[in-house]
C-alpha atoms as a PDB file:
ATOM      1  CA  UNK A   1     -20.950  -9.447   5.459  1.00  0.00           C
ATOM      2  CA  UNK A   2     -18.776  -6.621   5.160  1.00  0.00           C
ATOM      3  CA  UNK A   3     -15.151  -7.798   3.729  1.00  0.00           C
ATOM      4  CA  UNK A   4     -11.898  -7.486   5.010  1.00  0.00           C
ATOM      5  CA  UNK A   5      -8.380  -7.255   4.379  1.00  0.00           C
ATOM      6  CA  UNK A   6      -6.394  -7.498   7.578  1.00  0.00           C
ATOM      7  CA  UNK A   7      -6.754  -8.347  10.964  1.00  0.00           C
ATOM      8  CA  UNK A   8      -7.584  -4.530  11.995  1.00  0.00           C
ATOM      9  CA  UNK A   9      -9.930  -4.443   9.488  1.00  0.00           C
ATOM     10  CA  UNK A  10     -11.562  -7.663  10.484  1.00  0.00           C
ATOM     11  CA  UNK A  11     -11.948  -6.940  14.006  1.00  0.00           C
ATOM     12  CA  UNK A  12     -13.634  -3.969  12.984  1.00  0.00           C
ATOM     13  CA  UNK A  13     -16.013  -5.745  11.454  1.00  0.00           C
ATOM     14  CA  UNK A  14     -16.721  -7.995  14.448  1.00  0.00           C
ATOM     15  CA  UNK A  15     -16.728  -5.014  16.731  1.00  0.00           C
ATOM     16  CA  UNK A  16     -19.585  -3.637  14.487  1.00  0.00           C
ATOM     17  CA  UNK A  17     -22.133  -6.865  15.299  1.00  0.00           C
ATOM     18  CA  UNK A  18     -21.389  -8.511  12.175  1.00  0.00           C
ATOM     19  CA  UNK A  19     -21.576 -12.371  12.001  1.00  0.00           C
ATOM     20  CA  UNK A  20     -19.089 -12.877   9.782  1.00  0.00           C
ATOM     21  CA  UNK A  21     -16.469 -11.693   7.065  1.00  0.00           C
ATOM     22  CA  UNK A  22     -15.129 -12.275   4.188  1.00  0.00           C
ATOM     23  CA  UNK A  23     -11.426 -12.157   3.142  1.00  0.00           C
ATOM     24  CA  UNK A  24     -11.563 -10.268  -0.318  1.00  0.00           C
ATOM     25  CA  UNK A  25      -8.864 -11.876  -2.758  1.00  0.00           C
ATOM     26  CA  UNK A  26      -9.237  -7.814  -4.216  1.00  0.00           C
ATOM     27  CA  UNK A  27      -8.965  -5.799  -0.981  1.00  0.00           C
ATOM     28  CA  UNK A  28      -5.897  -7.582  -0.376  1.00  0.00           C
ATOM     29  CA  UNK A  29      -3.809  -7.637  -3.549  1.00  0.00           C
ATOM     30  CA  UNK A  30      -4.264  -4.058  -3.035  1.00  0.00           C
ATOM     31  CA  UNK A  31      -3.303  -3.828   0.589  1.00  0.00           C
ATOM     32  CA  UNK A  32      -0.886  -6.074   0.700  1.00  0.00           C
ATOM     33  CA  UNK A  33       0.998  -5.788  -2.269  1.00  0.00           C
ATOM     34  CA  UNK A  34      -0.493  -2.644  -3.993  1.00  0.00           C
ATOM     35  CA  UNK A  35      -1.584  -4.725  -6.990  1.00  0.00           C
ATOM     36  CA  UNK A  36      -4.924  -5.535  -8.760  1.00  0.00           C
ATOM     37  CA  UNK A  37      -6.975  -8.511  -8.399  1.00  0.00           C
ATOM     38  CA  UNK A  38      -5.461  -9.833 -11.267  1.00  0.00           C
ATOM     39  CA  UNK A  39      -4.635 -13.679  -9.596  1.00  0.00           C
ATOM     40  CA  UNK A  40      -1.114 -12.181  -8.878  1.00  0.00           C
ATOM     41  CA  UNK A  41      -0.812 -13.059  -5.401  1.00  0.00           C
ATOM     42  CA  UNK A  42      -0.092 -16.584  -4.589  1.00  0.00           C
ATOM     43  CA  UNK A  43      -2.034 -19.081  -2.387  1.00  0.00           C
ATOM     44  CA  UNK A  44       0.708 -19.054  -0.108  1.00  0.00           C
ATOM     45  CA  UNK A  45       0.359 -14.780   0.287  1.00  0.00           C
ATOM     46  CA  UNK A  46      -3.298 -15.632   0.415  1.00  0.00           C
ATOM     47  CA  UNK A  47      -2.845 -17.882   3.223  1.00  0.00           C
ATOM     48  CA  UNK A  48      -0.365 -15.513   5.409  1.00  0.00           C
ATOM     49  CA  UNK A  49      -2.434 -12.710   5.328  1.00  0.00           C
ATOM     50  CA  UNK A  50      -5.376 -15.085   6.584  1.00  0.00           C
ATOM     51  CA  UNK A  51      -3.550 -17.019   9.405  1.00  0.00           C
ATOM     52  CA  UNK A  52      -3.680 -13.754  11.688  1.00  0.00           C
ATOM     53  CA  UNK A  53      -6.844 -12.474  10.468  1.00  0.00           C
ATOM     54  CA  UNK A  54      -8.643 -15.176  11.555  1.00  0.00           C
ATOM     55  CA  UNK A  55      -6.467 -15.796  14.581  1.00  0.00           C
ATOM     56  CA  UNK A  56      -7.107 -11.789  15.234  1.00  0.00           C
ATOM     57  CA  UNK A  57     -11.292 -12.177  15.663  1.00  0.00           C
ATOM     58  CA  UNK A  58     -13.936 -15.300  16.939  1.00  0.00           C
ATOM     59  CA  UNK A  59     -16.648 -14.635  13.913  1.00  0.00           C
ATOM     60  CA  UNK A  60     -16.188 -17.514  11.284  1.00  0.00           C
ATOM     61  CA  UNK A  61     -13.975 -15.564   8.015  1.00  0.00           C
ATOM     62  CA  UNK A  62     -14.623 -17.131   4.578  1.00  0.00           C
ATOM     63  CA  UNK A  63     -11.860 -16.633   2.667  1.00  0.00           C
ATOM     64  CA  UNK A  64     -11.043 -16.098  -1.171  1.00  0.00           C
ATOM     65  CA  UNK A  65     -10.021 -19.481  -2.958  1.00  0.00           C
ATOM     66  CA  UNK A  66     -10.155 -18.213  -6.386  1.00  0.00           C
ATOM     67  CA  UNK A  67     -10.023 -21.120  -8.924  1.00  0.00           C
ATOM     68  CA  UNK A  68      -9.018 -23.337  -6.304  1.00  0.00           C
ATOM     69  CA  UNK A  69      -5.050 -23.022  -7.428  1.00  0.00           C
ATOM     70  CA  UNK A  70      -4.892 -25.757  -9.825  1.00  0.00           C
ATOM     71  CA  UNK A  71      -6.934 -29.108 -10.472  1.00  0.00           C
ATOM     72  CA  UNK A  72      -8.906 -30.939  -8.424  1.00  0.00           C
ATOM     73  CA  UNK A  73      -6.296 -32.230  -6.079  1.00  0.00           C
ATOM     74  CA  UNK A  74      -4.851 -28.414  -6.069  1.00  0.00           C
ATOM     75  CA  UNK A  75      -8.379 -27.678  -5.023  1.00  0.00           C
ATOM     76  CA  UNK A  76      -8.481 -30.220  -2.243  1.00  0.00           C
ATOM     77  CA  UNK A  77      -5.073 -29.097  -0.956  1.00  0.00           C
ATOM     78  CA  UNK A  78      -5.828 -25.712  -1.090  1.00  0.00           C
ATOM     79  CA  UNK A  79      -9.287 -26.887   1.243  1.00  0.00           C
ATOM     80  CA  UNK A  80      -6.949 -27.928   3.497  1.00  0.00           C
ATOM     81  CA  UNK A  81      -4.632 -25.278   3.634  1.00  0.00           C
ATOM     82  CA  UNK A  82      -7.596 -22.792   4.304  1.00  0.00           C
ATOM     83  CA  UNK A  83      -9.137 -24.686   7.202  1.00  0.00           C
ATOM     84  CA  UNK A  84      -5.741 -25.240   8.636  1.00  0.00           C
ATOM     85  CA  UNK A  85      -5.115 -21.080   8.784  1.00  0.00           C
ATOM     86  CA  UNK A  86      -8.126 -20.832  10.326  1.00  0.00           C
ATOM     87  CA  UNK A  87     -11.092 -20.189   7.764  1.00  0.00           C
ATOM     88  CA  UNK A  88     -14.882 -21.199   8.262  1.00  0.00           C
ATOM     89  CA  UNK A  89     -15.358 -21.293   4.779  1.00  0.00           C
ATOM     90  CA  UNK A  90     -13.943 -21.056   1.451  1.00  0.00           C
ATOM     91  CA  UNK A  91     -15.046 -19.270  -2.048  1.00  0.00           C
ATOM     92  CA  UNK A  92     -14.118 -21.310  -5.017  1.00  0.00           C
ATOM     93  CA  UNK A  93     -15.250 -20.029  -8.772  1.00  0.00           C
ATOM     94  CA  UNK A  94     -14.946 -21.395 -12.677  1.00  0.00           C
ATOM     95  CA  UNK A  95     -12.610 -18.464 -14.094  1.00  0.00           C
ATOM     96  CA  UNK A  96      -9.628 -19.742 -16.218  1.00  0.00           C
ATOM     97  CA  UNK A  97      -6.678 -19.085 -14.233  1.00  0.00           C
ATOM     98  CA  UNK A  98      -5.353 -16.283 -14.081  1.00  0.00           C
ATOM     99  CA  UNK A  99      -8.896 -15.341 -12.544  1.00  0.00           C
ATOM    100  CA  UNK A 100      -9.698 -11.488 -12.446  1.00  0.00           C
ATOM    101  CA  UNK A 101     -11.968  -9.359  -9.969  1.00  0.00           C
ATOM    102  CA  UNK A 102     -15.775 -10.346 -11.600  1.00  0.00           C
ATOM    103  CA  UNK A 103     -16.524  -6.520 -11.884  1.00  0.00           C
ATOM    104  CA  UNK A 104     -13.578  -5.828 -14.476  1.00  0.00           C
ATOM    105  CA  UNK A 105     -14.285  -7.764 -17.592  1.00  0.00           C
ATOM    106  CA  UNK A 106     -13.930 -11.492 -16.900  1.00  0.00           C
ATOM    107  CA  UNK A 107     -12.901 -13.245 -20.288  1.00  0.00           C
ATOM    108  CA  UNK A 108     -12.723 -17.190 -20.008  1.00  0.00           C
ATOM    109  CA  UNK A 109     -14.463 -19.408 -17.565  1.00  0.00           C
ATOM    110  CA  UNK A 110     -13.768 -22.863 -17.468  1.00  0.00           C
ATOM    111  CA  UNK A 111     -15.536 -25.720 -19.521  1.00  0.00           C
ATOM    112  CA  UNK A 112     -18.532 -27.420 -17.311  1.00  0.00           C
ATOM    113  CA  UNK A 113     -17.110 -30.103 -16.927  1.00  0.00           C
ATOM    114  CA  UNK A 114     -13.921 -28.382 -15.393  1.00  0.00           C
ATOM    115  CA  UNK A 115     -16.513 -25.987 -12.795  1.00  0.00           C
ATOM    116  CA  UNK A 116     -18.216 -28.723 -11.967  1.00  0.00           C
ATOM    117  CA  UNK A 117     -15.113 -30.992 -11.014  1.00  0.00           C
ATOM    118  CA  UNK A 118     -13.679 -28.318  -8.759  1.00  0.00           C
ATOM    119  CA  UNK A 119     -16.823 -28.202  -6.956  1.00  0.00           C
ATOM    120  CA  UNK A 120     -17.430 -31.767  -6.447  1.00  0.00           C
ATOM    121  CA  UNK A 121     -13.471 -31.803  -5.449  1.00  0.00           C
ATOM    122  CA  UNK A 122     -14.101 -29.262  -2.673  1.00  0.00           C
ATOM    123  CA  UNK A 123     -17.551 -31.282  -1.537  1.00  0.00           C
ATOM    124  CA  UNK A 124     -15.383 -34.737  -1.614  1.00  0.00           C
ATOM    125  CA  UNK A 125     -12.385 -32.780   0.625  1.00  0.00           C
ATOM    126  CA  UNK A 126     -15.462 -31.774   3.293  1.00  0.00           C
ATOM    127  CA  UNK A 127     -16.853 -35.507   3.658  1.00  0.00           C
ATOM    128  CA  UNK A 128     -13.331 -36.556   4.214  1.00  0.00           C
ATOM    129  CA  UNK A 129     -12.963 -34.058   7.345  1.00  0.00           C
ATOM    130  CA  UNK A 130     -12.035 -30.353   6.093  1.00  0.00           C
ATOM    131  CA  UNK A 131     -15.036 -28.467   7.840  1.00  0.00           C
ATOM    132  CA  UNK A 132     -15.215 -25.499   5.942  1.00  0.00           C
ATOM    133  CA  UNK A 133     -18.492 -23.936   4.170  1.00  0.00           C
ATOM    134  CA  UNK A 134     -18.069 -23.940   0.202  1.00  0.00           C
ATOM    135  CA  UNK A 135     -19.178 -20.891  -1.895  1.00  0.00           C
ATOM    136  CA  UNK A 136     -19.471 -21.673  -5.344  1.00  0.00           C
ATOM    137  CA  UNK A 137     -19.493 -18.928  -7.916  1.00  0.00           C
ATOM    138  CA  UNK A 138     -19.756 -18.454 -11.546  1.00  0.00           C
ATOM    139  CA  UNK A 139     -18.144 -15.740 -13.492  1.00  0.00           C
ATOM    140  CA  UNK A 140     -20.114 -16.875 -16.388  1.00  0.00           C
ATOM    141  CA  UNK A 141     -22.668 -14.400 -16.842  1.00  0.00           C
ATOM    142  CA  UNK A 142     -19.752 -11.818 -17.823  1.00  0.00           C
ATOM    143  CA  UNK A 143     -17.179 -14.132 -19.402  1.00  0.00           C
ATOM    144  CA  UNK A 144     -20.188 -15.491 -22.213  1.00  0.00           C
ATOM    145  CA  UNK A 145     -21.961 -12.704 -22.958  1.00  0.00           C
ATOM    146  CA  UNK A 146     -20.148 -11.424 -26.076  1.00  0.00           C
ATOM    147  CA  UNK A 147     -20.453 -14.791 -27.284  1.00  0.00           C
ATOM    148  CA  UNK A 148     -23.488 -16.184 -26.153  1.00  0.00           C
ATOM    149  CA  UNK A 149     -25.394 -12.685 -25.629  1.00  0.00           C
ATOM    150  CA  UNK A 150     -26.491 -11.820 -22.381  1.00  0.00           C
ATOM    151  CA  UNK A 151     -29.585 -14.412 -22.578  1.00  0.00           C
ATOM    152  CA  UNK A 152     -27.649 -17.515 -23.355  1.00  0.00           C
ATOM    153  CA  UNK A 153     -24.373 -15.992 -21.085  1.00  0.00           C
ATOM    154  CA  UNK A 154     -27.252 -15.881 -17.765  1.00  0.00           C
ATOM    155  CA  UNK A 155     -28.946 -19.318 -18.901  1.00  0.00           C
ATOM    156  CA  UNK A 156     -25.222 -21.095 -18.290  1.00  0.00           C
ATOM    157  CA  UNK A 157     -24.430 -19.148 -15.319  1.00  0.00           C
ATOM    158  CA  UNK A 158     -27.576 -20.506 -13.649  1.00  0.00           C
ATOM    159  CA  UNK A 159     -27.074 -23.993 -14.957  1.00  0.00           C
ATOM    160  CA  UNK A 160     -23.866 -24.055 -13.274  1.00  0.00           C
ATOM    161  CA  UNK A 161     -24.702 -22.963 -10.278  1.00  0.00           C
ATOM    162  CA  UNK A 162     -27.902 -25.502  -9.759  1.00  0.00           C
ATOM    163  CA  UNK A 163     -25.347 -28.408 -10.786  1.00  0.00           C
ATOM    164  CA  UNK A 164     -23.035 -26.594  -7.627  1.00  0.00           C
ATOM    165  CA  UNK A 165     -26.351 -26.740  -5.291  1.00  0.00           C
ATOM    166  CA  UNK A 166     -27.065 -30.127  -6.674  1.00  0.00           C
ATOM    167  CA  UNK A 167     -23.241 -31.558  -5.517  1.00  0.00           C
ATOM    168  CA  UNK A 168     -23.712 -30.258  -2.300  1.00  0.00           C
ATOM    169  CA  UNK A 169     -22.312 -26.359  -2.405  1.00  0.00           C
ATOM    170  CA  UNK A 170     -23.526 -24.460   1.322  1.00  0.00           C
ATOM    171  CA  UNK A 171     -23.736 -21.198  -0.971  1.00  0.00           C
ATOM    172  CA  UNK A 172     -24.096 -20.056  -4.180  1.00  0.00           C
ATOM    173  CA  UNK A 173     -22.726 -16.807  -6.131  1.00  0.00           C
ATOM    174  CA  UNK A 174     -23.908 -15.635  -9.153  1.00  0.00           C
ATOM    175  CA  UNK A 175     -21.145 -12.702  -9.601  1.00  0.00           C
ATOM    176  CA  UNK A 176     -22.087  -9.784 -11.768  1.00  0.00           C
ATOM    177  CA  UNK A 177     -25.673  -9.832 -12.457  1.00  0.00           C
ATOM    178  CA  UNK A 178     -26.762  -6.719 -14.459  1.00  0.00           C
ATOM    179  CA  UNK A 179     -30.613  -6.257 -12.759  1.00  0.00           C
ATOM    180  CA  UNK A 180     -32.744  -7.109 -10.657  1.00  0.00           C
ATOM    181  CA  UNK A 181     -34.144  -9.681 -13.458  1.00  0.00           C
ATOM    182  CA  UNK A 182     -31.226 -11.188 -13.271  1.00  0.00           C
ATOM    183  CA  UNK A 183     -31.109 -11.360  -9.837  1.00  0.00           C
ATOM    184  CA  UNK A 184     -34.556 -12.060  -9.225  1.00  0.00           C
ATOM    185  CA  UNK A 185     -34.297 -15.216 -11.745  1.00  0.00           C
ATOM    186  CA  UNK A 186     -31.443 -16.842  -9.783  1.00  0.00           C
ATOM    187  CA  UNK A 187     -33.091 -16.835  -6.321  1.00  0.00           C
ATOM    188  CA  UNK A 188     -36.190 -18.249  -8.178  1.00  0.00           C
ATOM    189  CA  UNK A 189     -34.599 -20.740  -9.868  1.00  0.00           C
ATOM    190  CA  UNK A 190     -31.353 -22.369  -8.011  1.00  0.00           C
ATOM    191  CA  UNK A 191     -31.772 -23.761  -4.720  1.00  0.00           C
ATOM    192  CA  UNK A 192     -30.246 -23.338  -1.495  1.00  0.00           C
ATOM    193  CA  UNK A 193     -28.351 -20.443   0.267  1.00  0.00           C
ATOM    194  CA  UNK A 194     -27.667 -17.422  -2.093  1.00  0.00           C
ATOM    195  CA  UNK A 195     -25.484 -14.631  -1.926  1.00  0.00           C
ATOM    196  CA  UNK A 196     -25.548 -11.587  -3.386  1.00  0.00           C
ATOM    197  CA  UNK A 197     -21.976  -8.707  -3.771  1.00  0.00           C
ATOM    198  CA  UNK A 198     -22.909  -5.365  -3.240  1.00  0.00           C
ATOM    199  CA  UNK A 199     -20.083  -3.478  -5.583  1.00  0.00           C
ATOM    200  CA  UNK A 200     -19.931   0.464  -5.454  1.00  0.00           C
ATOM    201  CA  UNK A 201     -19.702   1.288  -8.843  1.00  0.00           C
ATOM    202  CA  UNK A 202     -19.647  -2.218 -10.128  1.00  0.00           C
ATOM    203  CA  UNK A 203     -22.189  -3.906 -12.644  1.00  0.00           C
ATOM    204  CA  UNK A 204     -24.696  -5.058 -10.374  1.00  0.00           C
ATOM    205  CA  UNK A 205     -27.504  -2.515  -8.464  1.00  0.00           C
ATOM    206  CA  UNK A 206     -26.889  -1.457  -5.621  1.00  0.00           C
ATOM    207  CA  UNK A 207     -29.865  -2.748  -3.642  1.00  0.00           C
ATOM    208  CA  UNK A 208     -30.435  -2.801   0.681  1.00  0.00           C
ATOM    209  CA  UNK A 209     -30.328  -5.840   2.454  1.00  0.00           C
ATOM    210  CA  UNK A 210     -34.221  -5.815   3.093  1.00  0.00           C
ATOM    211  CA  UNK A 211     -35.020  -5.975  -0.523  1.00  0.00           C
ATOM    212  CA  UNK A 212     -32.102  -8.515  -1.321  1.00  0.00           C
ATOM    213  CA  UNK A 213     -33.761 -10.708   1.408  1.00  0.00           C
ATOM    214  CA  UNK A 214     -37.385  -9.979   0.252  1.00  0.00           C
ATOM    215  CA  UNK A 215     -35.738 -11.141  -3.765  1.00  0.00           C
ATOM    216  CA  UNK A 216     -34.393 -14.667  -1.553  1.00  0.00           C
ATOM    217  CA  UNK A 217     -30.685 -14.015  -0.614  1.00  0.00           C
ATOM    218  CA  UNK A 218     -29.324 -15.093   2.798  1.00  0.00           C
ATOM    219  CA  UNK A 219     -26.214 -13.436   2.214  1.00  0.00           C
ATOM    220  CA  UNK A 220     -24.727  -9.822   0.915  1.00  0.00           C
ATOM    221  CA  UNK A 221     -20.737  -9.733   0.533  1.00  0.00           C
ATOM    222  CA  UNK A 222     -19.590  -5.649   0.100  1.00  0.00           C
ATOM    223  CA  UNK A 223     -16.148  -6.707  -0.927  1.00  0.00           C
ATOM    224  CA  UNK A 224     -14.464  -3.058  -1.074  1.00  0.00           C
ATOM    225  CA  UNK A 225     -16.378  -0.977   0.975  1.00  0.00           C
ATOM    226  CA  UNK A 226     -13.960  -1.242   3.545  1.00  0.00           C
ATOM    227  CA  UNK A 227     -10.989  -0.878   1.728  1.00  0.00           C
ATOM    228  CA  UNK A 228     -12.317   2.125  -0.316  1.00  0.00           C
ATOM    229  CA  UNK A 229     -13.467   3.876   2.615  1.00  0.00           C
ATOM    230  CA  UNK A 230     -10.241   3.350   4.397  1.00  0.00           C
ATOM    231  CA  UNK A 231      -7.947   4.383   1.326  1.00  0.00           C
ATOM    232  CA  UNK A 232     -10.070   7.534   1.173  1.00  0.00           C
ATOM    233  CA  UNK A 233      -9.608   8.590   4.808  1.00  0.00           C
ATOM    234  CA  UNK A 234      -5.995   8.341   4.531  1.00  0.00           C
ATOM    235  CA  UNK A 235      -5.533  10.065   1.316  1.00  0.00           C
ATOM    236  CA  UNK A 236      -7.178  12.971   3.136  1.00  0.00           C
ATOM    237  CA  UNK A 237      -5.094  12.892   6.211  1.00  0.00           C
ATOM    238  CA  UNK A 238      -1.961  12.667   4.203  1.00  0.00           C
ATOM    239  CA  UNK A 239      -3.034  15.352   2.352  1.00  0.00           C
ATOM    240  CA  UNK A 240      -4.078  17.468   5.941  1.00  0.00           C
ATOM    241  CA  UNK A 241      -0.688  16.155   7.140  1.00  0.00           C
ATOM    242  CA  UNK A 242       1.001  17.975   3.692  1.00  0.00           C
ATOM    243  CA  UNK A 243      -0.531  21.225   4.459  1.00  0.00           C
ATOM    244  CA  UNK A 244       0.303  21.363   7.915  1.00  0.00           C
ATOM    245  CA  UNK A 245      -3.232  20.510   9.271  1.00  0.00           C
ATOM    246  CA  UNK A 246      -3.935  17.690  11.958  1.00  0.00           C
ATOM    247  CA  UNK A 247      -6.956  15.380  10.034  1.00  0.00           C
ATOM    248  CA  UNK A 248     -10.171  15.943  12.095  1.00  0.00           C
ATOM    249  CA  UNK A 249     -11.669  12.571  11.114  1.00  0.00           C
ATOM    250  CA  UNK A 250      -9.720   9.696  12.783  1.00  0.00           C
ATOM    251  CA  UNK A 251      -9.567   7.540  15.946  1.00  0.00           C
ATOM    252  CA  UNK A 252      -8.161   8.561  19.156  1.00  0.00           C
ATOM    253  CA  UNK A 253      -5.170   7.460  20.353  1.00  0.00           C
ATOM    254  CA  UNK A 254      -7.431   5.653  23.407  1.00  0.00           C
ATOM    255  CA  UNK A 255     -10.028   4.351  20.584  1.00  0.00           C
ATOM    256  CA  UNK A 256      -6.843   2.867  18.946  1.00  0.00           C
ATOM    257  CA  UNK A 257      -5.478   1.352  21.461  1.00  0.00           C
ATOM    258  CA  UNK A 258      -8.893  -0.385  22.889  1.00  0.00           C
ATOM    259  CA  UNK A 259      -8.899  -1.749  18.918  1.00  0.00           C
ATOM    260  CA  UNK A 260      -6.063  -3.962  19.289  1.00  0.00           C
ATOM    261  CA  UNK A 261      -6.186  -4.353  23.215  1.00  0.00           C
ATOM    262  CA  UNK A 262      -3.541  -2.542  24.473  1.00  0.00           C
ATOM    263  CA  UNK A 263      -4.437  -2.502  28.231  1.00  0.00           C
ATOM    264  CA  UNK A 264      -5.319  -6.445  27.916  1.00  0.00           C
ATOM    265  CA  UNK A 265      -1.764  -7.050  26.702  1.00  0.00           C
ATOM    266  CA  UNK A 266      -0.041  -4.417  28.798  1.00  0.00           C
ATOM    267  CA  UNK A 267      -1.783  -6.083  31.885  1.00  0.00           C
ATOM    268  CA  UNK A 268       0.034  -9.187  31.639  1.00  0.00           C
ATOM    269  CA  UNK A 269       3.405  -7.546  32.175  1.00  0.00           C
ATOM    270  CA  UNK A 270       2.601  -5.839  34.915  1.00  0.00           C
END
């Protein structure tokens, strides 16, 4: 599940086989605003840049919910909201809000009883009619470990994420593992769909998709491959461009147009 961060970058990734994406909360406070994941974007930002993403591609797009945007009724609105711009699923996790991107020092989760209410708020909105799939994660494994130790900070993360299988969660997210171990442990021990984040350069290995399915997860998330990659390619071109030099790496102008169907469009005013 490579993630995106527009609609370009979205049909890319449905032009590539993929099943589905994932709208990373990260990818676009950076390319939309030029900001850090840093819960500075609103859910109403959130939901614009969706409405045309999804609209853009026919593979289902789960999309970033962060803490849900409030309390349980926020996260029930918020549901609704989602499924209404045209998400398949929704991510919802137990940071204190202002949440952070999991691979930057998370500080503060909620208290159980708070993670688990937000779940079981989401799970209550889906048997009253909002069809979207509900990934619960737990930034708990990072925000305990200087107080609990990295034991005690992995024991909670799991317990919260077997009472998010046990309300009825489609798929659960342990975010930042630091091994295998780790990872290992939580496919052993919490049922259900798992899914595991693939960060370059971030706190968990960096592991292929044959040995993440051989360790039990049914689902790997590369939140900012896409975005790094593309950030990279145009800092070079703009840097070709500044010493005179046409970039040798980029699409045609025909590849470009086929990528947001020119002709189709062009051959209904004809």
């Amino acid at each position: 599940m490579p993630c995106c961060f527009d609609a370009l970058s979205a049909r890319l990734v449905e032009q590539a086989g993929c099943p589905l994406t994932f709208m990373s909360g990260f990818s676009v406070a950076a390319a939309r605003a030029g900001l850090p994941d840093m819960g500075l974007l609103t859910v109403t930002e959130m939901l614009d840049q969706g409405r045309p993403l999804c609209d853009a591609v026919s593979i289902p797009v789960i999309g970033d919910g962060d803490t849900g945007h409030g309390n349980a009724v926020n996260v029930q609105r918020t549901m609704h909201q989602f499924a209404q711009a045209g998400f398949a699923g929704i991510m919802l996790e137990d940071q204190v809000s202002p949440k952070r991107c999991g691979h930057t020092g998370v500080r503060e989760v909620v208290s159980r009883d708070i993670a688990v209410e937000r779940i079981s708020a989401a799970v209550d909105a889906r048997r009253k009619g909002i069809d979207l799939v509900i990934v619960a994660r737990t930034d708990a494994r990072s925000a305990l470990a200087e107080s609990d130790g990295d034991i005690g900070a992995l024991e909670e993360a799991l317990w919260r994420l077997k009472a998010f299988a046990e309300l009825g969660a489609d798929v659960l997210f342990l975010e930042a593992p630091r091994s295998e171990q780790e990872m290992f442990r939580f496919c052993q021990e919490v049922p259900g769909k798992r899914m595991a984040n693939m960060l370059e350069g971030g706190l968990t290995p960096l592991l292929s998709p044959e040995r993440l399915g051989e360790m039990g997860f049914n689902l790997v998330a590369y939140p900012l491959t896409l975005l790094s990659a593309s950030a990279f390619a145009m800092r070079q071109a703009v840097e070709d461009l500044q010493l005179g030099k046409t970039p040798d790496k980029m699409l045609s102008f025909s590849e470009l147009k086929a990528l947001v169907d020119f002709d189709g469009y062009d051959s209904v005013t004809q």
